[in-house]
C-alpha atoms as a PDB file:
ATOM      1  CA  UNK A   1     184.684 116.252 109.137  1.00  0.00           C
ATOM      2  CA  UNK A   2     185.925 116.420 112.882  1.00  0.00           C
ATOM      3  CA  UNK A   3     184.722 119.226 114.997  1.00  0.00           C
ATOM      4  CA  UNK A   4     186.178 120.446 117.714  1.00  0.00           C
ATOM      5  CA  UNK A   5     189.986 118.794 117.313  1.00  0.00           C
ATOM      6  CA  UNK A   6     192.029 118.850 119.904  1.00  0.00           C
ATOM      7  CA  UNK A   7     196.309 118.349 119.866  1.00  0.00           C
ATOM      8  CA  UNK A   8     195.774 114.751 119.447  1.00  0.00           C
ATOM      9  CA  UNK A   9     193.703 114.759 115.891  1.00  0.00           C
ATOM     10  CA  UNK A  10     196.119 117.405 115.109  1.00  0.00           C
ATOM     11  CA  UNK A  11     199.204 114.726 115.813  1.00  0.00           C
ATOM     12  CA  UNK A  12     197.137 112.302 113.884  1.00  0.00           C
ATOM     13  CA  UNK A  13     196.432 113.991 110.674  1.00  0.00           C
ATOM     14  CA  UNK A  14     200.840 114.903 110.585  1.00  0.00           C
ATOM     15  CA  UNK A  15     201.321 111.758 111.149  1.00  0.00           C
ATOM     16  CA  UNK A  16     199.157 110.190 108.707  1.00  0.00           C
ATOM     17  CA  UNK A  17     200.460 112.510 106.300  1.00  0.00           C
ATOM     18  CA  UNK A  18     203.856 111.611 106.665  1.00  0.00           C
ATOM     19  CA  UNK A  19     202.839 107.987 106.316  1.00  0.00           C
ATOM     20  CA  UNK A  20     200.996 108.819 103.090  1.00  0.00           C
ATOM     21  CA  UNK A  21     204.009 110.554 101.595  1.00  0.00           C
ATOM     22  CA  UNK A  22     206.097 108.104 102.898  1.00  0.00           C
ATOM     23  CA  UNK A  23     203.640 105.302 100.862  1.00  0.00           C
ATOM     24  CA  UNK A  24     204.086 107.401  97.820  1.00  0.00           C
ATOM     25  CA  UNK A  25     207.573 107.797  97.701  1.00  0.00           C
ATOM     26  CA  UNK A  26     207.821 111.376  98.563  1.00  0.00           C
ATOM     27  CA  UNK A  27     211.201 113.145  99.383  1.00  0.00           C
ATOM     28  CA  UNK A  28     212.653 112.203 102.562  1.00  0.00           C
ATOM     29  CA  UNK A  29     213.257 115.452 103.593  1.00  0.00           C
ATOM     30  CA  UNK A  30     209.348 116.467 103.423  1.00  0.00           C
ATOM     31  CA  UNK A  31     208.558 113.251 104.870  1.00  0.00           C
ATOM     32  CA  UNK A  32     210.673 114.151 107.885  1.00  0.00           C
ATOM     33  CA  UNK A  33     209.458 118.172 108.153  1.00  0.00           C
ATOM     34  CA  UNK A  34     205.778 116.245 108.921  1.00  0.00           C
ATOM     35  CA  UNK A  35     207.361 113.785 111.131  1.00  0.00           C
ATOM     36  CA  UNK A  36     208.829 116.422 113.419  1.00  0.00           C
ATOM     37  CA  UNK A  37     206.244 118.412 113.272  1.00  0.00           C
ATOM     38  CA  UNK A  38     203.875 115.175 114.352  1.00  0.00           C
ATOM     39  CA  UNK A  39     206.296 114.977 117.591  1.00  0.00           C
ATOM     40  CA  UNK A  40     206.419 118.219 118.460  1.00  0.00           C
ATOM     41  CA  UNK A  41     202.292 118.207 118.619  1.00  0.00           C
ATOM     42  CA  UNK A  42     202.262 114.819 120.858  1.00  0.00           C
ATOM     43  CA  UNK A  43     204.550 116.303 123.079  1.00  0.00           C
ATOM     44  CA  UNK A  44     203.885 120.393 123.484  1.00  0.00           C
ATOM     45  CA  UNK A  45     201.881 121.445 125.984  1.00  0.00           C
ATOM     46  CA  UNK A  46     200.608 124.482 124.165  1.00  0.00           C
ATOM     47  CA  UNK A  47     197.194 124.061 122.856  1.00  0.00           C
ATOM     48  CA  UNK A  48     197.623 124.551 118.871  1.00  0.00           C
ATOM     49  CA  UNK A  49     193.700 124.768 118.515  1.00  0.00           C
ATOM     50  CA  UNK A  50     193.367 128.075 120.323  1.00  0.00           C
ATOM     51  CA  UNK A  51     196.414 129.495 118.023  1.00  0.00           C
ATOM     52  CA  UNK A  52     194.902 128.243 115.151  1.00  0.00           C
ATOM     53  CA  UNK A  53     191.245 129.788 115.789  1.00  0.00           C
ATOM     54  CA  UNK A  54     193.027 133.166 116.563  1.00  0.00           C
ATOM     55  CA  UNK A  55     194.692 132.429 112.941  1.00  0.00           C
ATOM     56  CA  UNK A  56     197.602 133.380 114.605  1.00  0.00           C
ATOM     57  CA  UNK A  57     200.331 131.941 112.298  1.00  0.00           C
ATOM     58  CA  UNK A  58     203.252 133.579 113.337  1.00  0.00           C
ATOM     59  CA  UNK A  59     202.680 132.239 116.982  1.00  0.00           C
ATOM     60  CA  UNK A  60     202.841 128.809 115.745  1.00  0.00           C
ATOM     61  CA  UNK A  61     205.673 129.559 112.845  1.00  0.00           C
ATOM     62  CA  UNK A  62     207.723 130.051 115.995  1.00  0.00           C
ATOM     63  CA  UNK A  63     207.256 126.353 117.329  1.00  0.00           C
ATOM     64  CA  UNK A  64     209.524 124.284 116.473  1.00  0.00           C
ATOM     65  CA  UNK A  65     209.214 122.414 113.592  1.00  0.00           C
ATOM     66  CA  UNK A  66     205.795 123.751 112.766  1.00  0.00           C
ATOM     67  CA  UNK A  67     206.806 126.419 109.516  1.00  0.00           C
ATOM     68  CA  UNK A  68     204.162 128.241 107.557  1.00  0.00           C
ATOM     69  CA  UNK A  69     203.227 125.494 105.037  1.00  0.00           C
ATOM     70  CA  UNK A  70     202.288 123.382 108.550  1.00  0.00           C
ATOM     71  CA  UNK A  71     201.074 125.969 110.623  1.00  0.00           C
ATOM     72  CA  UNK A  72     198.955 126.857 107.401  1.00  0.00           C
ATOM     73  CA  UNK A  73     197.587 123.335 107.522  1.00  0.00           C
ATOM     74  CA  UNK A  74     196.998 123.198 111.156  1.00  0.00           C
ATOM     75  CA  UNK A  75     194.686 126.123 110.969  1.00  0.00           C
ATOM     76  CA  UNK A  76     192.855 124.783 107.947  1.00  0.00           C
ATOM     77  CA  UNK A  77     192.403 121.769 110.005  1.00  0.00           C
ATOM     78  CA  UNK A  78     191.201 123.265 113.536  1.00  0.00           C
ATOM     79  CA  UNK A  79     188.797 126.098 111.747  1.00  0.00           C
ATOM     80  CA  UNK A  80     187.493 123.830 108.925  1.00  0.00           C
ATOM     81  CA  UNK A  81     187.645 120.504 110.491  1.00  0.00           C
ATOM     82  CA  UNK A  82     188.932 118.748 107.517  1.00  0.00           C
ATOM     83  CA  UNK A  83     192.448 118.808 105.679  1.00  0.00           C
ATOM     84  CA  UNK A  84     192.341 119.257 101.736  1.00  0.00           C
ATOM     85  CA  UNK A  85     196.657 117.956 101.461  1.00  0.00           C
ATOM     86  CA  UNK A  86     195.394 114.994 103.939  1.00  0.00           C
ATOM     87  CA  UNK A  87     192.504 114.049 101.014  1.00  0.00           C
ATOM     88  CA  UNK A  88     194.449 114.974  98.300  1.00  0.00           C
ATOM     89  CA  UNK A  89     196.997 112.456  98.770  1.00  0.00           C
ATOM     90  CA  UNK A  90     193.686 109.816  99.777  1.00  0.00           C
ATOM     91  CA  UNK A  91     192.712 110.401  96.392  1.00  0.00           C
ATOM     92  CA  UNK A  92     189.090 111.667  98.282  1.00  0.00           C
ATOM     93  CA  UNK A  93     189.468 115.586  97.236  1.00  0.00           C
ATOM     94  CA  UNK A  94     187.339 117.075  94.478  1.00  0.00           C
ATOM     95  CA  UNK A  95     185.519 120.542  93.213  1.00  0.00           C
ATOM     96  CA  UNK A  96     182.391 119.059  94.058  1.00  0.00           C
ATOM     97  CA  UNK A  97     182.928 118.483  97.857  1.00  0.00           C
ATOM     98  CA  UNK A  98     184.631 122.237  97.856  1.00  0.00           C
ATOM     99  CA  UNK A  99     181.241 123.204  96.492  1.00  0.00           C
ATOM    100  CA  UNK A 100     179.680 121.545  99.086  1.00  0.00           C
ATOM    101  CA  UNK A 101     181.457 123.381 102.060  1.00  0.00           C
ATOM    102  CA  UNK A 102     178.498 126.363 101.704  1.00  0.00           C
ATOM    103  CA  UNK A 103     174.975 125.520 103.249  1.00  0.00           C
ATOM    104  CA  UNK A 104     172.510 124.501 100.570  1.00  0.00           C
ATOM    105  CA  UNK A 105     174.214 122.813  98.026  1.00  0.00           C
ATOM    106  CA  UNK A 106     174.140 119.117  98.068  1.00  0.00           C
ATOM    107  CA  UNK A 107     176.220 116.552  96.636  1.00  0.00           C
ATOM    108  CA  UNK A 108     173.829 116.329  93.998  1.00  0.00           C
ATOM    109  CA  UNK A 109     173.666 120.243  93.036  1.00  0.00           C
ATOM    110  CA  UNK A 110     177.485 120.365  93.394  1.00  0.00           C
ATOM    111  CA  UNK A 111     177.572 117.483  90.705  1.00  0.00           C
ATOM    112  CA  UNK A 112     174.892 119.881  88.271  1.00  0.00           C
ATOM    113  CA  UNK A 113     176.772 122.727  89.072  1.00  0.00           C
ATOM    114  CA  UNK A 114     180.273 121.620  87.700  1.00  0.00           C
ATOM    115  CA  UNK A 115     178.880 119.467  85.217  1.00  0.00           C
ATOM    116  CA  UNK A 116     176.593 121.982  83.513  1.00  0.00           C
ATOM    117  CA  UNK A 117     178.324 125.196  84.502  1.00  0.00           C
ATOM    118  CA  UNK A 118     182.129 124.693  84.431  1.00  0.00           C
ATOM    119  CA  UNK A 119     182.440 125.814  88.105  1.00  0.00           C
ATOM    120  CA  UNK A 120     185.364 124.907  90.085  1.00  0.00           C
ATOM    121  CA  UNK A 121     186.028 127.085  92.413  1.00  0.00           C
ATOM    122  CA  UNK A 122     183.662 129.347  95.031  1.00  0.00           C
ATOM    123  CA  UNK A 123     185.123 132.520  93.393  1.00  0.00           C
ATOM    124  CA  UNK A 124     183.316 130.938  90.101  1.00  0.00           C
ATOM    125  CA  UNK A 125     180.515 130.233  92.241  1.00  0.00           C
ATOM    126  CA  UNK A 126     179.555 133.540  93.383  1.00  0.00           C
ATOM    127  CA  UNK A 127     179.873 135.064  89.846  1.00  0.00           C
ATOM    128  CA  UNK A 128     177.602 132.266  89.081  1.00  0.00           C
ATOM    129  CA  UNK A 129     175.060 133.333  91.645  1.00  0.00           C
ATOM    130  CA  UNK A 130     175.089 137.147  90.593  1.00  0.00           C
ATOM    131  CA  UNK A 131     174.941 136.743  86.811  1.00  0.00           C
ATOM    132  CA  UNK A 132     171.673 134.797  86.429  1.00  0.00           C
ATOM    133  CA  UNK A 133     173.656 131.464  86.049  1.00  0.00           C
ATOM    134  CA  UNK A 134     173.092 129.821  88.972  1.00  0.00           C
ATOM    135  CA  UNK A 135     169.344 130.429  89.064  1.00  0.00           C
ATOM    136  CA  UNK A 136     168.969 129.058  86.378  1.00  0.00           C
ATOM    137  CA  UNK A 137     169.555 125.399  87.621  1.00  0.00           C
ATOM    138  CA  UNK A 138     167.535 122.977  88.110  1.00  0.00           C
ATOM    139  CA  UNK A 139     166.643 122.426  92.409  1.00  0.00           C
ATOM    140  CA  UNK A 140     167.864 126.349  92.749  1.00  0.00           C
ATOM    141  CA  UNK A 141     164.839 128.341  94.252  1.00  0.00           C
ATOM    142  CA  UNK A 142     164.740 132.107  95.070  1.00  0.00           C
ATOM    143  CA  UNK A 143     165.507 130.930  98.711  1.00  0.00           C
ATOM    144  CA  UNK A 144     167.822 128.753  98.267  1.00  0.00           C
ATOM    145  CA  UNK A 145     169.730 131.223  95.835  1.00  0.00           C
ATOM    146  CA  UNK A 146     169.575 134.088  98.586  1.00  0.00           C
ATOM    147  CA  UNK A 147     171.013 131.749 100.931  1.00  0.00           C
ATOM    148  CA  UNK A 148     173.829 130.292  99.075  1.00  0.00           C
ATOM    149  CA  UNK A 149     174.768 134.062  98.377  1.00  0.00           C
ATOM    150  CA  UNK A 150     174.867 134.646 101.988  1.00  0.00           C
ATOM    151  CA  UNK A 151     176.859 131.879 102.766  1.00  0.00           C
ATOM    152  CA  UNK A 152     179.321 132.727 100.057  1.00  0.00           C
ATOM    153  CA  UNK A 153     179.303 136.269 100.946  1.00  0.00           C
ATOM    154  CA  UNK A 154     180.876 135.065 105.004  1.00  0.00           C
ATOM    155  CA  UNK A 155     183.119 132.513 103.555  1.00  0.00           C
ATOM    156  CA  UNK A 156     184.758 134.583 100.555  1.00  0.00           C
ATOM    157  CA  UNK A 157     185.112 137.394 103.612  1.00  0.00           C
ATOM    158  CA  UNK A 158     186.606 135.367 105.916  1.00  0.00           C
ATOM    159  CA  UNK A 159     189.281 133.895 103.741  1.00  0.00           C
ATOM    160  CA  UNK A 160     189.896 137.321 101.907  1.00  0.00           C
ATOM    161  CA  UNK A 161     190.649 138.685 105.582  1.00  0.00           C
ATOM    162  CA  UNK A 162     193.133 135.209 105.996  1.00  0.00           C
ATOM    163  CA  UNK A 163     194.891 136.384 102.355  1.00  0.00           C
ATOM    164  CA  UNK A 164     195.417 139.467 102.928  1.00  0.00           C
ATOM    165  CA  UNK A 165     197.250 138.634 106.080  1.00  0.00           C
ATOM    166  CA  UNK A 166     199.511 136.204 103.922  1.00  0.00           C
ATOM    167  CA  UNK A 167     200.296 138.823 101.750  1.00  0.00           C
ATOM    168  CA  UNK A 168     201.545 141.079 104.393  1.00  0.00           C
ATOM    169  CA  UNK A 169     204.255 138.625 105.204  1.00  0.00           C
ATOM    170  CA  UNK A 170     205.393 137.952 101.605  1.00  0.00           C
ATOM    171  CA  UNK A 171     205.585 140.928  99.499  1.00  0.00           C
ATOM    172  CA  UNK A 172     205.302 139.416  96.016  1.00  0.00           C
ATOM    173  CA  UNK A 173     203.186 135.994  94.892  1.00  0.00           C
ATOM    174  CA  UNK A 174     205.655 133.610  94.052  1.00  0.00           C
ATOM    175  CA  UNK A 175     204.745 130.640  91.914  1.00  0.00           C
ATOM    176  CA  UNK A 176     206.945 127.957  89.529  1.00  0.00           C
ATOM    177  CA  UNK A 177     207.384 128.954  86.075  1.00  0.00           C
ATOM    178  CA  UNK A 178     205.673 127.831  82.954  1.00  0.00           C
ATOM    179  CA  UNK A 179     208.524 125.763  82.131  1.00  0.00           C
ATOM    180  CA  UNK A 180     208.819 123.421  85.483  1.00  0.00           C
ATOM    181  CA  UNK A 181     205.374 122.643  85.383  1.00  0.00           C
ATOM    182  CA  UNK A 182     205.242 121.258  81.615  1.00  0.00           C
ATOM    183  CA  UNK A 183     208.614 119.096  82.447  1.00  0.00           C
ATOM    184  CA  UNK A 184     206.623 117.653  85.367  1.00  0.00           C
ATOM    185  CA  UNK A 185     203.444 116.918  83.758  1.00  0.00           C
ATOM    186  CA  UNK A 186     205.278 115.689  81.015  1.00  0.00           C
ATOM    187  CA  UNK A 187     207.455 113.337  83.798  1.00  0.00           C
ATOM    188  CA  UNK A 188     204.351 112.135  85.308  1.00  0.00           C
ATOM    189  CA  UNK A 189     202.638 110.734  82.029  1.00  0.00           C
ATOM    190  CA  UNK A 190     205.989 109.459  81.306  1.00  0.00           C
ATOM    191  CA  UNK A 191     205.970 107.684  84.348  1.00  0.00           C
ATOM    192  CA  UNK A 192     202.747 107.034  84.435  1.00  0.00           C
ATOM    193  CA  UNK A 193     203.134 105.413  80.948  1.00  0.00           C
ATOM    194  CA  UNK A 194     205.704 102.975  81.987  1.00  0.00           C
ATOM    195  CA  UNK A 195     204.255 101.462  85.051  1.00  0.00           C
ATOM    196  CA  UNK A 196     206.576 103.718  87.398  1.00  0.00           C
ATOM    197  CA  UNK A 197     203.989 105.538  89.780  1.00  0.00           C
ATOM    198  CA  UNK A 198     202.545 104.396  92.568  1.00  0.00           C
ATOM    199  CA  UNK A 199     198.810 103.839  92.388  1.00  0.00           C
ATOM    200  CA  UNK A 200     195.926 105.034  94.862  1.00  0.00           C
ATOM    201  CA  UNK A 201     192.244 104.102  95.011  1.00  0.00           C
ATOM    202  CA  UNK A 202     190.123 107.141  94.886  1.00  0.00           C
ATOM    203  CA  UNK A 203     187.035 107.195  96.381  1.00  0.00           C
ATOM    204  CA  UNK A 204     185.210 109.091  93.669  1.00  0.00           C
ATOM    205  CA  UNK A 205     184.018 107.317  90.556  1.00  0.00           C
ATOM    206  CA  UNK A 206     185.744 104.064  92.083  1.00  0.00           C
ATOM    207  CA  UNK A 207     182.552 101.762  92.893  1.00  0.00           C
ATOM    208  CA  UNK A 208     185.203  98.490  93.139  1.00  0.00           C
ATOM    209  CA  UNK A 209     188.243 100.484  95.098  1.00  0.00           C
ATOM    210  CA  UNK A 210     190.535  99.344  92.418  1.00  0.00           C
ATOM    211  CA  UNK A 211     194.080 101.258  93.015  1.00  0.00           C
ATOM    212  CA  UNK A 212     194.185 103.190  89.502  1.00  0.00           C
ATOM    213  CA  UNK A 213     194.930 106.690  89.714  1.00  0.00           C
ATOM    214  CA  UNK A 214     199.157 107.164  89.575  1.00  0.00           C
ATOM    215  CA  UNK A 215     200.449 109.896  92.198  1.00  0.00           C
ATOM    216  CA  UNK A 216     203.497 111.932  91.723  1.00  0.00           C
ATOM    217  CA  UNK A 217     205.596 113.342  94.379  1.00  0.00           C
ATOM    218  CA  UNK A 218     208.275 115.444  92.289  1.00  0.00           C
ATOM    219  CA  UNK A 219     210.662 118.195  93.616  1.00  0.00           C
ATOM    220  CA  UNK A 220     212.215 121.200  90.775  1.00  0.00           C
ATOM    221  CA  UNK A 221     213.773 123.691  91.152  1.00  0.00           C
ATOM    222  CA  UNK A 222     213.110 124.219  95.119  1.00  0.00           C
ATOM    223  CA  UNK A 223     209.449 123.226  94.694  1.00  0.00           C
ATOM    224  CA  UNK A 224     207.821 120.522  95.523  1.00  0.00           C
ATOM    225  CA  UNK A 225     205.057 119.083  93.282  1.00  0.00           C
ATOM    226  CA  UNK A 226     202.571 116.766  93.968  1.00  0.00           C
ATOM    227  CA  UNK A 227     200.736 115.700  90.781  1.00  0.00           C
ATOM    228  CA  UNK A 228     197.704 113.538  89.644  1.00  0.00           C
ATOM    229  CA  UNK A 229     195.266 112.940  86.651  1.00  0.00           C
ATOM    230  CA  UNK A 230     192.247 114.679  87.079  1.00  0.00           C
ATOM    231  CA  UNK A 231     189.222 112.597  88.529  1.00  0.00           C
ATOM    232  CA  UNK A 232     186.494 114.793  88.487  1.00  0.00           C
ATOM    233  CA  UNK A 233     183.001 114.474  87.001  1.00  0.00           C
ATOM    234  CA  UNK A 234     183.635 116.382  83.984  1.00  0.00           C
ATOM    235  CA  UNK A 235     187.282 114.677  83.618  1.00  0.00           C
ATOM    236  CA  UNK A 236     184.983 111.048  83.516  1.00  0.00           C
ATOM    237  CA  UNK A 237     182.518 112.811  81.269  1.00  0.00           C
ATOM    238  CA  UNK A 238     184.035 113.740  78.357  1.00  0.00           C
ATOM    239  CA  UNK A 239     187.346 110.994  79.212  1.00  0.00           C
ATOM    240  CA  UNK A 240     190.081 112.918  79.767  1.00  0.00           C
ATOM    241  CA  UNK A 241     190.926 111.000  82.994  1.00  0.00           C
ATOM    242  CA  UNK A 242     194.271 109.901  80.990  1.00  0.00           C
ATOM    243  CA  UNK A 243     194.710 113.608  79.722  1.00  0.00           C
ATOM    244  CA  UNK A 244     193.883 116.347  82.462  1.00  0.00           C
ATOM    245  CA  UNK A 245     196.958 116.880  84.793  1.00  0.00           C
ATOM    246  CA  UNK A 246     196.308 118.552  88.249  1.00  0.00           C
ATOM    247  CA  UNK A 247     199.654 120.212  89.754  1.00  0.00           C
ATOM    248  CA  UNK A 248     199.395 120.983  93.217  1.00  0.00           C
ATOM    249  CA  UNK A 249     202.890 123.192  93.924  1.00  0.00           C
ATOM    250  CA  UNK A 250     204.438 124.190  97.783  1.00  0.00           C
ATOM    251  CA  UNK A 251     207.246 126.111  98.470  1.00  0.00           C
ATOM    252  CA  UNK A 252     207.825 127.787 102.128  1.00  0.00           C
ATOM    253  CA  UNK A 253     204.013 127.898 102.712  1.00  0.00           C
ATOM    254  CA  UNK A 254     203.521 129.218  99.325  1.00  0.00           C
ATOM    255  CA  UNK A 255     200.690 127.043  97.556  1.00  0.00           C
ATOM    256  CA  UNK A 256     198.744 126.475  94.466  1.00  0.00           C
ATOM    257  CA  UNK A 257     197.208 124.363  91.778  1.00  0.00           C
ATOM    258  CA  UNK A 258     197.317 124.426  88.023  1.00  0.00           C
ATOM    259  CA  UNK A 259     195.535 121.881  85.391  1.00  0.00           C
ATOM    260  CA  UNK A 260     197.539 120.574  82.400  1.00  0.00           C
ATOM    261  CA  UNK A 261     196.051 120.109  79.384  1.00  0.00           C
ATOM    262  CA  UNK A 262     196.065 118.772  75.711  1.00  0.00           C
ATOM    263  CA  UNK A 263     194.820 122.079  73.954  1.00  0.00           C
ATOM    264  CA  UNK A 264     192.369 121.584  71.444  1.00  0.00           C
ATOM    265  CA  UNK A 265     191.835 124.574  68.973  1.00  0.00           C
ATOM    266  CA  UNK A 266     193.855 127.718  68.608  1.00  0.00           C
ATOM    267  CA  UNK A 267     197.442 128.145  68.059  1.00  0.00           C
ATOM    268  CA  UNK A 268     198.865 125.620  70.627  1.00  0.00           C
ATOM    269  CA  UNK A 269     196.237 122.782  69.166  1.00  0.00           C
ATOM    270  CA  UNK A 270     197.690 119.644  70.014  1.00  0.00           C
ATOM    271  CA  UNK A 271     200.127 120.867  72.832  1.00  0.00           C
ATOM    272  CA  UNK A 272     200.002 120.862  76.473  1.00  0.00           C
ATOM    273  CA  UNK A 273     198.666 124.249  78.157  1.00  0.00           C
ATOM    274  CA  UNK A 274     198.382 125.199  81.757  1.00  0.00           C
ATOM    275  CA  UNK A 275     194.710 126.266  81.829  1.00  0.00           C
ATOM    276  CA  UNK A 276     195.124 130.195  82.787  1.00  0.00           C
ATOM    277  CA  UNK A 277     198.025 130.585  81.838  1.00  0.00           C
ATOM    278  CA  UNK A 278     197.845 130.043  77.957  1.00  0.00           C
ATOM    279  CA  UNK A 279     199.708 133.333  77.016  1.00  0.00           C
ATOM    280  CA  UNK A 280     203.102 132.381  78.705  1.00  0.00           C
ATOM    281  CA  UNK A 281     202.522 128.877  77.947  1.00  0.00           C
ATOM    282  CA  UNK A 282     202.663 130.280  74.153  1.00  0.00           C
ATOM    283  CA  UNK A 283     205.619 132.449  74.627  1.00  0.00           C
ATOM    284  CA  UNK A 284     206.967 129.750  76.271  1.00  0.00           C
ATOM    285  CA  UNK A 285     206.977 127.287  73.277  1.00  0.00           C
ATOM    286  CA  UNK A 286     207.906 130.051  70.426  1.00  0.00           C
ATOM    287  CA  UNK A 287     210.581 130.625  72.796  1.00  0.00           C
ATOM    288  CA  UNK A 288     211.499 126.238  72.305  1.00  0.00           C
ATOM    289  CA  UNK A 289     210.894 126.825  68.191  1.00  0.00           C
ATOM    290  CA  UNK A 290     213.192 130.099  68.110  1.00  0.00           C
ATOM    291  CA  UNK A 291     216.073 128.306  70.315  1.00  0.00           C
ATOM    292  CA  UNK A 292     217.107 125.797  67.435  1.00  0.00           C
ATOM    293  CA  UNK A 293     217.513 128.052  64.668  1.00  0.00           C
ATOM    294  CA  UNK A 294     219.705 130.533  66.703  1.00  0.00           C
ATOM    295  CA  UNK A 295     221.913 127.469  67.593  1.00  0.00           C
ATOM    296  CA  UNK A 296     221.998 126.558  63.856  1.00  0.00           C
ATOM    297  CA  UNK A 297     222.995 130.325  62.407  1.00  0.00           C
ATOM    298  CA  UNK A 298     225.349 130.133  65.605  1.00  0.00           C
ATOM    299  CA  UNK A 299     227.114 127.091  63.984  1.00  0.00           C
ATOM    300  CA  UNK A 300     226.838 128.319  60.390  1.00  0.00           C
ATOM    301  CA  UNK A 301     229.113 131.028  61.256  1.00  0.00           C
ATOM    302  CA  UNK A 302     231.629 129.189  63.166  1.00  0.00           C
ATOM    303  CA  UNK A 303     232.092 127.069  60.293  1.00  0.00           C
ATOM    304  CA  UNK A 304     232.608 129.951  57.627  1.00  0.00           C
ATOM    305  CA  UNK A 305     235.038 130.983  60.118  1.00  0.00           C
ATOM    306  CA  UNK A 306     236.564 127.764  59.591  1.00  0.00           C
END
């Protein structure tokens, strides 16, 4: 984590980005958008740090080459000291070390924590902490419990305040549909499957560095998709490192993350779900079985016509 960053960490991290992309085949034109972006911070003289502790993304929207999805990043960076795209395409992120980002939990209570109680997020985390849950663990005391509720209570706040000033500037939340994200998980394990990918060495669960996990950089439809196999703890645990699709989606500073999954009871047993969104992903594939008879009734009558 780097504290304090100045311009120059700031020019680093776009330009190790771009390189990163740039490794994994990315599109050339995203590649470039972080190249620019990297030259405009070497040679501005305005000091992006104090814009981005103001979280004052409009005043660096209007720098050249710096657009919300940047200017997003840079402010992430400067207030947090770290860059979640920057380890993401490392292979270094993970829901333990988000855990880990409030006072009092450890790497080895973030491991218990989303091993033994599903948690991913800090929204799941707080729930966690007010329903008897968390207590519950093993190494969480009465003090450390009122402390990690305090934490969460500032952080949540703060970045509550941050989205609700992003959703003053786009009226609507705007995310791809169920149907792009199932053609590019289903392109990635294709790909994946035939050797096409290129491969990075995560540092998690990794103990020889051995350059394993495929990376996807995929645009549809006006988004851009980065996409990997899941390598967290519970992934490992119960082996669905080859299975579990993370989608990380960015279009015009608009961001997200879905998991892909095989499903494995109910109605859509055996086919691949978008965890949270199982309801469309259902409509979506009656929708698939419906589409071939109306084709075949369509034909039936044009041949009685005939």
């Amino acid at each position: 984590m780097i504290t304090n960053p100045s311009n120059s960490e700031i020019y680093f991290l776009l330009r190790d980005i771009a390189s990163l992309l740039s490794i994994q085949e990315a599109n050339a034109f995203r590649i470039s958008a972080y190249q620019r972006a990297a030259e405009l911070v070497k040679r501005t003289e305005v000091d992006l740090t104090v814009l981005a502790r103001n979280n004052d993304l409009k005043a660096l929207e209007a720098l050249p080459a710096i657009g919300t999805r940047i200017g997003r990043l840079i402010i992430e960076f400067v207030n947090e000291g770290r860059s979640l795209m920057l380890e993401r395409l490392r292979g270094e992120t993970s829901h333990e070390e988000l855990l880990q980002r409030i006072p009092g939990i450890g790497p080895e209570l973030a491991k218990r924590i989303t091993a033994q109680l599903h948690i991913h997020s800090l929204e799941e985390l707080e729930l966690a902490a007010y329903d008897g849950r968390l207590d519950r663990l093993q190494g969480v005391g009465p003090r450390r419990l009122k402390m990690i509720k305090l934490m969460l209570d500032q952080f949540l706040n703060k970045q509550a305040v941050r989205r609700h000033r992003e959703r003053e500037l786009k009226a609507t939340e705007i995310h791809p549909n169920v149907a792009d994200i199932l053609t590019i998980d289903q392109m990635y394990r294709e790909k994946s499957i035939r050797g096409e990918l290129r491969r990075i060495a995560p540092r998690r669960f990794n103990a020889e560095g051995k350059a394993w996990l495929p990376i996807m950089h995929q645009e549809l439809n006006d988004w851009n998709f980065t996409v990997l196999f899941s390598n967290t703890f519970l992934a490992h645990q119960l082996k669905r490192t080859n299975d579990w699709v993370i989608v990380y989606y960015e279009q015009d500073g608009i961001e997200g993350q879905v998991t892909v999954v095989t499903e494995t009871r109910g109605k859509l047993i055996g086919k691949r779900v978008i965890r949270g969104y199982e309801h469309e992903c259902e409509q979506y594939y009656q929708a698939r079985e419906r589409a071939p008879r109306v084709l075949d009734r369509m034909q039936g009558i044009e041949e009685q016509e005939f």
